[in-house]
N, C-alpha and C. Protein backbone atom coordinates (compact mmCIF):
# COMPACT_ATOMS: atom_id res chain seq x y z
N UNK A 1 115.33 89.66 102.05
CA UNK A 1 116.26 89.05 101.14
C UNK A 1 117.37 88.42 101.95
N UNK A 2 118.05 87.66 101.62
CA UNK A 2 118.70 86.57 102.10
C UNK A 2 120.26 86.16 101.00
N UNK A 3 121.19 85.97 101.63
CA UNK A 3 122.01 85.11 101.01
C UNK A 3 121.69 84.00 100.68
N UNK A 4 122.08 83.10 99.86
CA UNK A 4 122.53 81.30 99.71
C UNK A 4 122.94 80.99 100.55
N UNK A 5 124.33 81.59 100.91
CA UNK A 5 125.29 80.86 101.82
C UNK A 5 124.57 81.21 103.53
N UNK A 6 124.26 80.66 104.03
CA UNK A 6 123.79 81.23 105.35
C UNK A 6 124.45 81.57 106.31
N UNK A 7 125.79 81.13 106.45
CA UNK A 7 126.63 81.78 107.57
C UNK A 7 126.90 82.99 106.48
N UNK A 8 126.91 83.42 105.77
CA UNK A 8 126.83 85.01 105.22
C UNK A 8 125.40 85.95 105.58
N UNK A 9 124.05 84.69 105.33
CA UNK A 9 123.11 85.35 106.18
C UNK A 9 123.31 85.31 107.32
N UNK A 10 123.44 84.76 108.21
CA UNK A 10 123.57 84.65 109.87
C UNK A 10 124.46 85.92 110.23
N UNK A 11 125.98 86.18 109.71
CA UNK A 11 126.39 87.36 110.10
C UNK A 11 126.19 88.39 109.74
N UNK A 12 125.76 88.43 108.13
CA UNK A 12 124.92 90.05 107.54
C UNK A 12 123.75 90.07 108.85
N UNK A 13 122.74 89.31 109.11
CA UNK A 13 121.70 89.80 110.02
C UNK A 13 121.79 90.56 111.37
N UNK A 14 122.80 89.43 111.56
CA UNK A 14 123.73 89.42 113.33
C UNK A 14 124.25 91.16 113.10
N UNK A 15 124.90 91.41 112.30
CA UNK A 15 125.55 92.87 111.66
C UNK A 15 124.52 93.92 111.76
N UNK A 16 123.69 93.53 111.04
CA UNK A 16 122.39 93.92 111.26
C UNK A 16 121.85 94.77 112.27
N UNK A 17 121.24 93.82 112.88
CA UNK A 17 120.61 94.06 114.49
C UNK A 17 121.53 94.53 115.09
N UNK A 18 123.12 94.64 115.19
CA UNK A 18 123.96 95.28 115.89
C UNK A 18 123.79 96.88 116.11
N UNK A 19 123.87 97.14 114.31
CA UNK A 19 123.62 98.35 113.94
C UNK A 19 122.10 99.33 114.05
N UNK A 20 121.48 98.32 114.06
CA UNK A 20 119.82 98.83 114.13
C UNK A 20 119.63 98.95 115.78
N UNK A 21 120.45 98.25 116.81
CA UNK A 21 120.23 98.81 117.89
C UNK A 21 121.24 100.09 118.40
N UNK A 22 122.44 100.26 118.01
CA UNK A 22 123.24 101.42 118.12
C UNK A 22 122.33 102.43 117.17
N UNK A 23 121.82 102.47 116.50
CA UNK A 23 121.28 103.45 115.51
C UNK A 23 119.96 104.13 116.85
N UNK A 24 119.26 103.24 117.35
CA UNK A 24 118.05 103.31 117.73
C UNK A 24 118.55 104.11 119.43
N UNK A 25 119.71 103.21 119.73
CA UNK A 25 120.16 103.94 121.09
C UNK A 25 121.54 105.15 121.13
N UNK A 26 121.49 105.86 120.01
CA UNK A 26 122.64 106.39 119.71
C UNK A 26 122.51 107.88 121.10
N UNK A 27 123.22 107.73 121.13
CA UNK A 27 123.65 108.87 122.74
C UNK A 27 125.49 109.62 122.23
N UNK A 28 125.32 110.67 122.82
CA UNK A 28 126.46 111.32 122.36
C UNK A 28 127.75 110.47 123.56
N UNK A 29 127.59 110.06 124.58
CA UNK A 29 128.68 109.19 125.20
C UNK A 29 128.07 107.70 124.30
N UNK A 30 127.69 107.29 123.27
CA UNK A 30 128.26 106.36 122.81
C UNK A 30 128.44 106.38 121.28
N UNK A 31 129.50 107.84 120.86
CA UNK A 31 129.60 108.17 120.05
C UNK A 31 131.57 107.53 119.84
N UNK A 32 131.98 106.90 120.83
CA UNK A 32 133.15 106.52 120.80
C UNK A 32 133.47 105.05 120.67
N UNK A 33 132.24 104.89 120.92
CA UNK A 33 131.84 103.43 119.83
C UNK A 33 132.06 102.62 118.84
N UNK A 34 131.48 104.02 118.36
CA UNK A 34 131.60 103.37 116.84
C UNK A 34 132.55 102.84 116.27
N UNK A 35 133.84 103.23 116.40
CA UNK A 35 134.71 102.11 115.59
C UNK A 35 134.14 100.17 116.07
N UNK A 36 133.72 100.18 117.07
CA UNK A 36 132.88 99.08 116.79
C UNK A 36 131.99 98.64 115.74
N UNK A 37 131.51 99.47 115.19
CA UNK A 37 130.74 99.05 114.30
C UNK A 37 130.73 99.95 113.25
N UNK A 38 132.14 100.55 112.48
CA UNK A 38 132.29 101.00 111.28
C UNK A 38 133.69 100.61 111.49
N UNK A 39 134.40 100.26 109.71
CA UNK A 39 135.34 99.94 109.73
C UNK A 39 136.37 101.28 109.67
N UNK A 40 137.57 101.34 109.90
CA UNK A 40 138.65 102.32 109.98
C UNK A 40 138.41 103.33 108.89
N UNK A 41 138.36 103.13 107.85
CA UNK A 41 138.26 103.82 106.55
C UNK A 41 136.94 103.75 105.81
N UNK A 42 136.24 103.50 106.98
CA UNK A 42 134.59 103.05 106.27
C UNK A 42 134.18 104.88 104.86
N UNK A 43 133.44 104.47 104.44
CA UNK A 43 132.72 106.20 103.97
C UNK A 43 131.49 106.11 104.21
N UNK A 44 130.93 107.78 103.75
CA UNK A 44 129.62 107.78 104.81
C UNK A 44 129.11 108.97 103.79
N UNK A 45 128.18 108.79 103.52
CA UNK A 45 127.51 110.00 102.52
C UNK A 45 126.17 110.45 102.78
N UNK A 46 125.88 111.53 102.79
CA UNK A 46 124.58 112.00 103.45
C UNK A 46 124.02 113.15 102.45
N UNK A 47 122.87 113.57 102.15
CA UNK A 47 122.53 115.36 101.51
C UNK A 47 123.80 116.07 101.74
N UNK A 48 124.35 116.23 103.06
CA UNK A 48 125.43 117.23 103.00
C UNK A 48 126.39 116.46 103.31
N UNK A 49 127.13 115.78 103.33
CA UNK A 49 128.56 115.17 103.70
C UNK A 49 128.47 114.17 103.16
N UNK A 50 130.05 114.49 103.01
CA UNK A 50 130.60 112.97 102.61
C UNK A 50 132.51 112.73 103.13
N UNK A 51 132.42 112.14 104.07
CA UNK A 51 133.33 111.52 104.77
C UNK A 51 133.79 110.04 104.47
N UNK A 52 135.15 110.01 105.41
CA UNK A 52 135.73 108.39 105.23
C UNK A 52 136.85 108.95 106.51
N UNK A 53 136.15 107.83 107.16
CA UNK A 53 136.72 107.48 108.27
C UNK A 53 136.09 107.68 109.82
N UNK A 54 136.50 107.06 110.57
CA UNK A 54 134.99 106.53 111.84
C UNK A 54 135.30 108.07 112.43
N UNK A 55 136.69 108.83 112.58
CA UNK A 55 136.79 110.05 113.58
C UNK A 55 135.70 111.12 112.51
N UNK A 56 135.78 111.20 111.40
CA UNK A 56 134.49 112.06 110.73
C UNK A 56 133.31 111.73 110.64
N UNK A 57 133.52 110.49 111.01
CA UNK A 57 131.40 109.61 110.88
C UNK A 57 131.17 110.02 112.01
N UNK A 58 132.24 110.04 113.30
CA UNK A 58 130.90 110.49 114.53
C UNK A 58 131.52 111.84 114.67
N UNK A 59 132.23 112.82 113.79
CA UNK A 59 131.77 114.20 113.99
C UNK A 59 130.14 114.52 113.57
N UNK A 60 130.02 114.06 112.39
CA UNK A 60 129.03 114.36 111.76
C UNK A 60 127.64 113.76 112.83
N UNK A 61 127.52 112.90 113.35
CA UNK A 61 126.95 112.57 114.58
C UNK A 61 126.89 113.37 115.90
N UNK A 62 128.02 113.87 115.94
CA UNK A 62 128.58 115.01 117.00
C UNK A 62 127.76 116.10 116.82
N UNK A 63 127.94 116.54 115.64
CA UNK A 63 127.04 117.88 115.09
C UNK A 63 125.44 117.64 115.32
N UNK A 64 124.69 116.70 114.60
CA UNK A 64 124.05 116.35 114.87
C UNK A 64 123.14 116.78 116.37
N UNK A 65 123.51 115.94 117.25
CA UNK A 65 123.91 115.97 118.51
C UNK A 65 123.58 117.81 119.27
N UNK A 66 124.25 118.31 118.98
CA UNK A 66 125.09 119.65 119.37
C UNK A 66 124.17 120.60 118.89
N UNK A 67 123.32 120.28 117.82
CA UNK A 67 122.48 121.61 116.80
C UNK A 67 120.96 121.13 116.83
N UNK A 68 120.74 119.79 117.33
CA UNK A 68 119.15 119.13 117.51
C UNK A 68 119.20 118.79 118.88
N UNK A 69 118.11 119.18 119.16
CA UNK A 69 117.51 118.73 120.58
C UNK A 69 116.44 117.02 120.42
N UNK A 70 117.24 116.16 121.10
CA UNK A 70 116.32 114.91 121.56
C UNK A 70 116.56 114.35 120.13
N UNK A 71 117.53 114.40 119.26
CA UNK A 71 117.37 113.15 118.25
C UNK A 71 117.48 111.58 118.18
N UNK A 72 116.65 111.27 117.68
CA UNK A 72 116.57 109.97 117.89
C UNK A 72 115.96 109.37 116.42
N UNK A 73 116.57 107.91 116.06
CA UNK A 73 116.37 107.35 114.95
C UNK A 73 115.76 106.33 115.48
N UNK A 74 114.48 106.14 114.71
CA UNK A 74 113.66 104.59 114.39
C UNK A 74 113.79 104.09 113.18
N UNK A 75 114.07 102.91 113.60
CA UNK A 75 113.72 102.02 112.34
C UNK A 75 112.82 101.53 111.77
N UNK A 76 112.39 101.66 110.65
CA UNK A 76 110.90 100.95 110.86
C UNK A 76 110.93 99.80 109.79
N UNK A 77 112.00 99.14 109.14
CA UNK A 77 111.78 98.26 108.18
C UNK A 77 113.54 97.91 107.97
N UNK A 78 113.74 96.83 107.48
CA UNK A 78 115.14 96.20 107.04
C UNK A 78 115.11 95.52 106.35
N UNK A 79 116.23 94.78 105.30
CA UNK A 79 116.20 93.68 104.74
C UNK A 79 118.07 93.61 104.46
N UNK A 80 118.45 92.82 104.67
CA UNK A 80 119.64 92.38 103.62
C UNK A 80 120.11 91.13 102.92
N UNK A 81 121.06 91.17 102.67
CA UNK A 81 121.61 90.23 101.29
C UNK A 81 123.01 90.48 101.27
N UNK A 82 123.21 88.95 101.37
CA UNK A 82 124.94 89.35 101.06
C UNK A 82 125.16 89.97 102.49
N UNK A 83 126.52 90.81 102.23
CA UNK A 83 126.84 91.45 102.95
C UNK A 83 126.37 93.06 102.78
N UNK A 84 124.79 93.73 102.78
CA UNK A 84 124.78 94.83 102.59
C UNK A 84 123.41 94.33 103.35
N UNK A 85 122.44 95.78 103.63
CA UNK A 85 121.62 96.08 104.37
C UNK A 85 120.92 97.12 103.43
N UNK A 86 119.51 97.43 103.84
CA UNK A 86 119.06 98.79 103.36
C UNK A 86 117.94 98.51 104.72
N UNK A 87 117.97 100.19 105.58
CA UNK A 87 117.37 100.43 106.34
C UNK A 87 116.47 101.08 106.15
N UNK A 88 115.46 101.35 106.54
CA UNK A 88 114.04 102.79 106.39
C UNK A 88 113.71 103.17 107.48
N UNK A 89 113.63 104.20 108.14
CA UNK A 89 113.96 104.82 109.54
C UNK A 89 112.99 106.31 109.47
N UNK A 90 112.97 107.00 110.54
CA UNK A 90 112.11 107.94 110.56
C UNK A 90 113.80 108.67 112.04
N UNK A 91 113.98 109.86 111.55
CA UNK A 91 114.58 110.43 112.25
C UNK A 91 113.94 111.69 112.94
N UNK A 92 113.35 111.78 114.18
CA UNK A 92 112.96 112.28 114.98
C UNK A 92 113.69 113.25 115.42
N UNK A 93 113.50 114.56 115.71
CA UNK A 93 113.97 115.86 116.47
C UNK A 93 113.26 116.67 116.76
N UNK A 94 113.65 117.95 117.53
CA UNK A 94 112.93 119.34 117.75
C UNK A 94 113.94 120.61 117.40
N UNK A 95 113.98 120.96 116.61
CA UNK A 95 115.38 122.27 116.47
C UNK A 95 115.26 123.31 117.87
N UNK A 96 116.46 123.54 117.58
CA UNK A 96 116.51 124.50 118.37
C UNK A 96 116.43 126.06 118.08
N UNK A 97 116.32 126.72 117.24
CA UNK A 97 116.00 127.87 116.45
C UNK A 97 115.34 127.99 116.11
N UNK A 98 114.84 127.40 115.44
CA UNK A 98 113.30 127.27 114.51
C UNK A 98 112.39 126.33 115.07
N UNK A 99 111.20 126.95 115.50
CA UNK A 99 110.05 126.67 115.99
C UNK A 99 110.65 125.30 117.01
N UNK A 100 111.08 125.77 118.17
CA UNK A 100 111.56 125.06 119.06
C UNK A 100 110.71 124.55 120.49
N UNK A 101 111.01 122.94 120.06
CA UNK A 101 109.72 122.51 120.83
C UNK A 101 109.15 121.55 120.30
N UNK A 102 108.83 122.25 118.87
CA UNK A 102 108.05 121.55 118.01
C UNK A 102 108.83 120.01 117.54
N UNK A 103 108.08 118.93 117.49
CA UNK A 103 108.86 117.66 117.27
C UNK A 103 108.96 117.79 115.75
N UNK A 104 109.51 117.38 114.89
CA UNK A 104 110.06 117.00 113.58
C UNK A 104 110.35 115.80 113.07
N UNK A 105 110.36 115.39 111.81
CA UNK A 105 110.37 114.10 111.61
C UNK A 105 111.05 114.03 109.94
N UNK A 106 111.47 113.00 109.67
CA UNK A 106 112.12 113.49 108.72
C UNK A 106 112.42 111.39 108.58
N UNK A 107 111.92 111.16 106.72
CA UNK A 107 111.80 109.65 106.56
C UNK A 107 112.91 109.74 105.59
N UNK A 108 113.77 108.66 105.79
CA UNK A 108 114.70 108.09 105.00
C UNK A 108 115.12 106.89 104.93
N UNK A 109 116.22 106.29 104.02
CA UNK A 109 116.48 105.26 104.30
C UNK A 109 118.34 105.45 104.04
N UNK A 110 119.35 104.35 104.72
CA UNK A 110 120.52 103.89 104.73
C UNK A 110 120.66 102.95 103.79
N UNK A 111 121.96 102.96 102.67
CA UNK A 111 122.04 101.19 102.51
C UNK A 111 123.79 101.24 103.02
N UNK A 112 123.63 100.06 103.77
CA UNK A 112 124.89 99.73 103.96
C UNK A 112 125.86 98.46 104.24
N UNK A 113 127.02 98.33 103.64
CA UNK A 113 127.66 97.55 103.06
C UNK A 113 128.66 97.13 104.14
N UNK A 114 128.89 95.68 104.36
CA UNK A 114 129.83 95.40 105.42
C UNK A 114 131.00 94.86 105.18
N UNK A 115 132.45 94.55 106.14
CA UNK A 115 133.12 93.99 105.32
C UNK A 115 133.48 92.59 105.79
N UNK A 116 134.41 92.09 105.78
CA UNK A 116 134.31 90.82 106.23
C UNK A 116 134.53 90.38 107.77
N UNK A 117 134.91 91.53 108.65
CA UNK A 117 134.56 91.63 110.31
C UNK A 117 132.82 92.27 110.71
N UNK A 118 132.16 92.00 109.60
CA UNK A 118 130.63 92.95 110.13
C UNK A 118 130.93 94.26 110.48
N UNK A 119 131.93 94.86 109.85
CA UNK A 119 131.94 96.18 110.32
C UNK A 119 131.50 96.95 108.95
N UNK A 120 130.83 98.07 109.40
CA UNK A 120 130.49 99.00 107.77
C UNK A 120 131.27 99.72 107.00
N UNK A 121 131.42 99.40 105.94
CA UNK A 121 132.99 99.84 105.46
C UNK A 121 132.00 100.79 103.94
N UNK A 122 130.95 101.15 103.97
CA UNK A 122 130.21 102.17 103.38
C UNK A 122 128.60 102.30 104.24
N UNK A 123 128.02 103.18 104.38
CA UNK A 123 127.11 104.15 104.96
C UNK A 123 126.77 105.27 103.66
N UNK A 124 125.08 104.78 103.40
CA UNK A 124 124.90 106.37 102.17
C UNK A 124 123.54 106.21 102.71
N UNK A 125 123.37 107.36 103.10
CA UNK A 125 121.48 108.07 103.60
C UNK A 125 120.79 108.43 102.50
N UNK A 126 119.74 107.75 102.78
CA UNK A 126 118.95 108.53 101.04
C UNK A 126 117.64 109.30 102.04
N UNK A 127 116.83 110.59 101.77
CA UNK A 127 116.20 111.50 101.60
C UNK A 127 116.21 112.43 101.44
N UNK A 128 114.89 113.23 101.28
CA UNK A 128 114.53 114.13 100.52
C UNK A 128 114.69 115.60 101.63
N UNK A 129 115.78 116.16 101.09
CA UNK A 129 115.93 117.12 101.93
C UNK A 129 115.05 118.60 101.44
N UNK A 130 114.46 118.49 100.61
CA UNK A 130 113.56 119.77 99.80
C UNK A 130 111.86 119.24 100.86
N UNK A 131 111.49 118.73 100.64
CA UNK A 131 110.13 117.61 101.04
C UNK A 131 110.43 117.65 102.93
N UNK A 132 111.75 117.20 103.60
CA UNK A 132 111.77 116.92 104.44
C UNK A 132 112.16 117.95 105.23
N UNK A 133 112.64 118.79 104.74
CA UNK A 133 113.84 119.74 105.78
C UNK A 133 113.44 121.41 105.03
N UNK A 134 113.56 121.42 104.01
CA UNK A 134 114.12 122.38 103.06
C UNK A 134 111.91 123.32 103.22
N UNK A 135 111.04 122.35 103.25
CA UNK A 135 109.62 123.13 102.88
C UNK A 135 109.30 123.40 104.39
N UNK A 136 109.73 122.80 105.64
CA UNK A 136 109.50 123.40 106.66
C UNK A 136 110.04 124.78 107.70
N UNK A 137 110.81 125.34 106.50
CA UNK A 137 111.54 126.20 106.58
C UNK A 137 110.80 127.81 106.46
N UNK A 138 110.74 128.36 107.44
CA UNK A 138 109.60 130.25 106.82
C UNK A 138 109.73 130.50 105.84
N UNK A 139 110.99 130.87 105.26
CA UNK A 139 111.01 131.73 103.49
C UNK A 139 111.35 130.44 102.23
N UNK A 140 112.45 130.16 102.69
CA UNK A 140 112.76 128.76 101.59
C UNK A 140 111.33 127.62 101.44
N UNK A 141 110.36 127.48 102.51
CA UNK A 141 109.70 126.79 102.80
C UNK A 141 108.22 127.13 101.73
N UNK A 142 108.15 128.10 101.84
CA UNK A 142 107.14 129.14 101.19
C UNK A 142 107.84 128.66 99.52
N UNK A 143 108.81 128.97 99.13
CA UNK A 143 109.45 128.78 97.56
C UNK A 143 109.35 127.39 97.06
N UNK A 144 109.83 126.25 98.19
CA UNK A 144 109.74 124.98 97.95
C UNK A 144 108.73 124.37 97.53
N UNK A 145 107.47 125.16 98.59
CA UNK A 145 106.25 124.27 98.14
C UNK A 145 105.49 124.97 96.81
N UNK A 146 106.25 126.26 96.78
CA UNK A 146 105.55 126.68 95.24
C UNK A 146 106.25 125.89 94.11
N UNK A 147 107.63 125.97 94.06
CA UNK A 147 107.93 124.93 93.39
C UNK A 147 107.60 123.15 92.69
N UNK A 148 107.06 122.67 94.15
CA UNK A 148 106.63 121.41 94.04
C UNK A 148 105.04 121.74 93.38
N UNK A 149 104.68 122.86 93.50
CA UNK A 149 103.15 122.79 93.15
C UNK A 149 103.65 122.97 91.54
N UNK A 150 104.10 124.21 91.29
CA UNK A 150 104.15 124.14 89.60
C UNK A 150 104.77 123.01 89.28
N UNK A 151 105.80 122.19 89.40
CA UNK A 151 106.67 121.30 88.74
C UNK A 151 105.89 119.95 88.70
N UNK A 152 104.70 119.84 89.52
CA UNK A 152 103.85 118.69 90.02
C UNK A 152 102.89 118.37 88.69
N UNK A 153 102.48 117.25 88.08
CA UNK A 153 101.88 116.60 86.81
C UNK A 153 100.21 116.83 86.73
N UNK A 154 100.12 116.92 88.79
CA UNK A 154 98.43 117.06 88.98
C UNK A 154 97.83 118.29 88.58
């Protein structure tokens, strides 16, 4: 999808690819960054958080970081319009507590909204943390998928 106006497409894209390569090369020394590419008061909403402002967007990155071994985000699809984006990504890890070692994977998508410097002045993660996180779990994991079996139409 595309703007009309094309210097609105040209910098939504440009915005874009900025973010899809910091996303893809995110490293905890280039976690001081980011105010490059979120605005001052941006917000940021996730399954568990919801912040505003770039010093809490890269705590929450920080954490991240600090509690997963080897995370790393792919992208695997984009489109925007206007000044907004929606990403679809596959976020890659190995925990460190639970079954450690083992790689993990976990599919979601971002949409996010820029402002008139290409900086992101909203960030909201959409997946399924029951499906993704919550059934690979020993005891909760065991409940989840009984759940999804009774609640399921098949």
């Amino acid at each position: 999808m595309e703007s009309i106006d094309s210097g609105v497409a040209t910098d939504s894209r440009a915005a874009v690819a900025r973010l899809v390569r910091l996303y893809e090369h995110l490293t905890p020394d280039r976690l001081e960054q980011l105010e490059h590419y979120y605005a001052p008061d941006a917000r940021f909403k996730d399954p568990f958080n919801e912040v505003r402002g770039v010093p809490a967007i890269a705590r929450i990155f920080a954490h991240m970081f600090a509690t997963l071994d080897q995370p790393r985000f792919v992208v695997t699809q984009q489109c925007s319009q206007g000044d907004q984006a929606f990403l679809c990504w596959e976020f890659h890890y190995r925990m460190r507590r639970w079954r450690a070692g083992a790689d993990q994977c976990i599919h979601g998508a971002t949409w996010v909204s820029f402002d008139a410097q290409g900086l992101v002045s909203f960030h909201r993660d959409y997946w399924d943390a029951a499906e993704e996180l919550y059934e690979k779990l020993p005891v909760l994991g065991r409940l989840m998928r009984w759940l999804r079996k009774t609640l399921s139409a098949k």
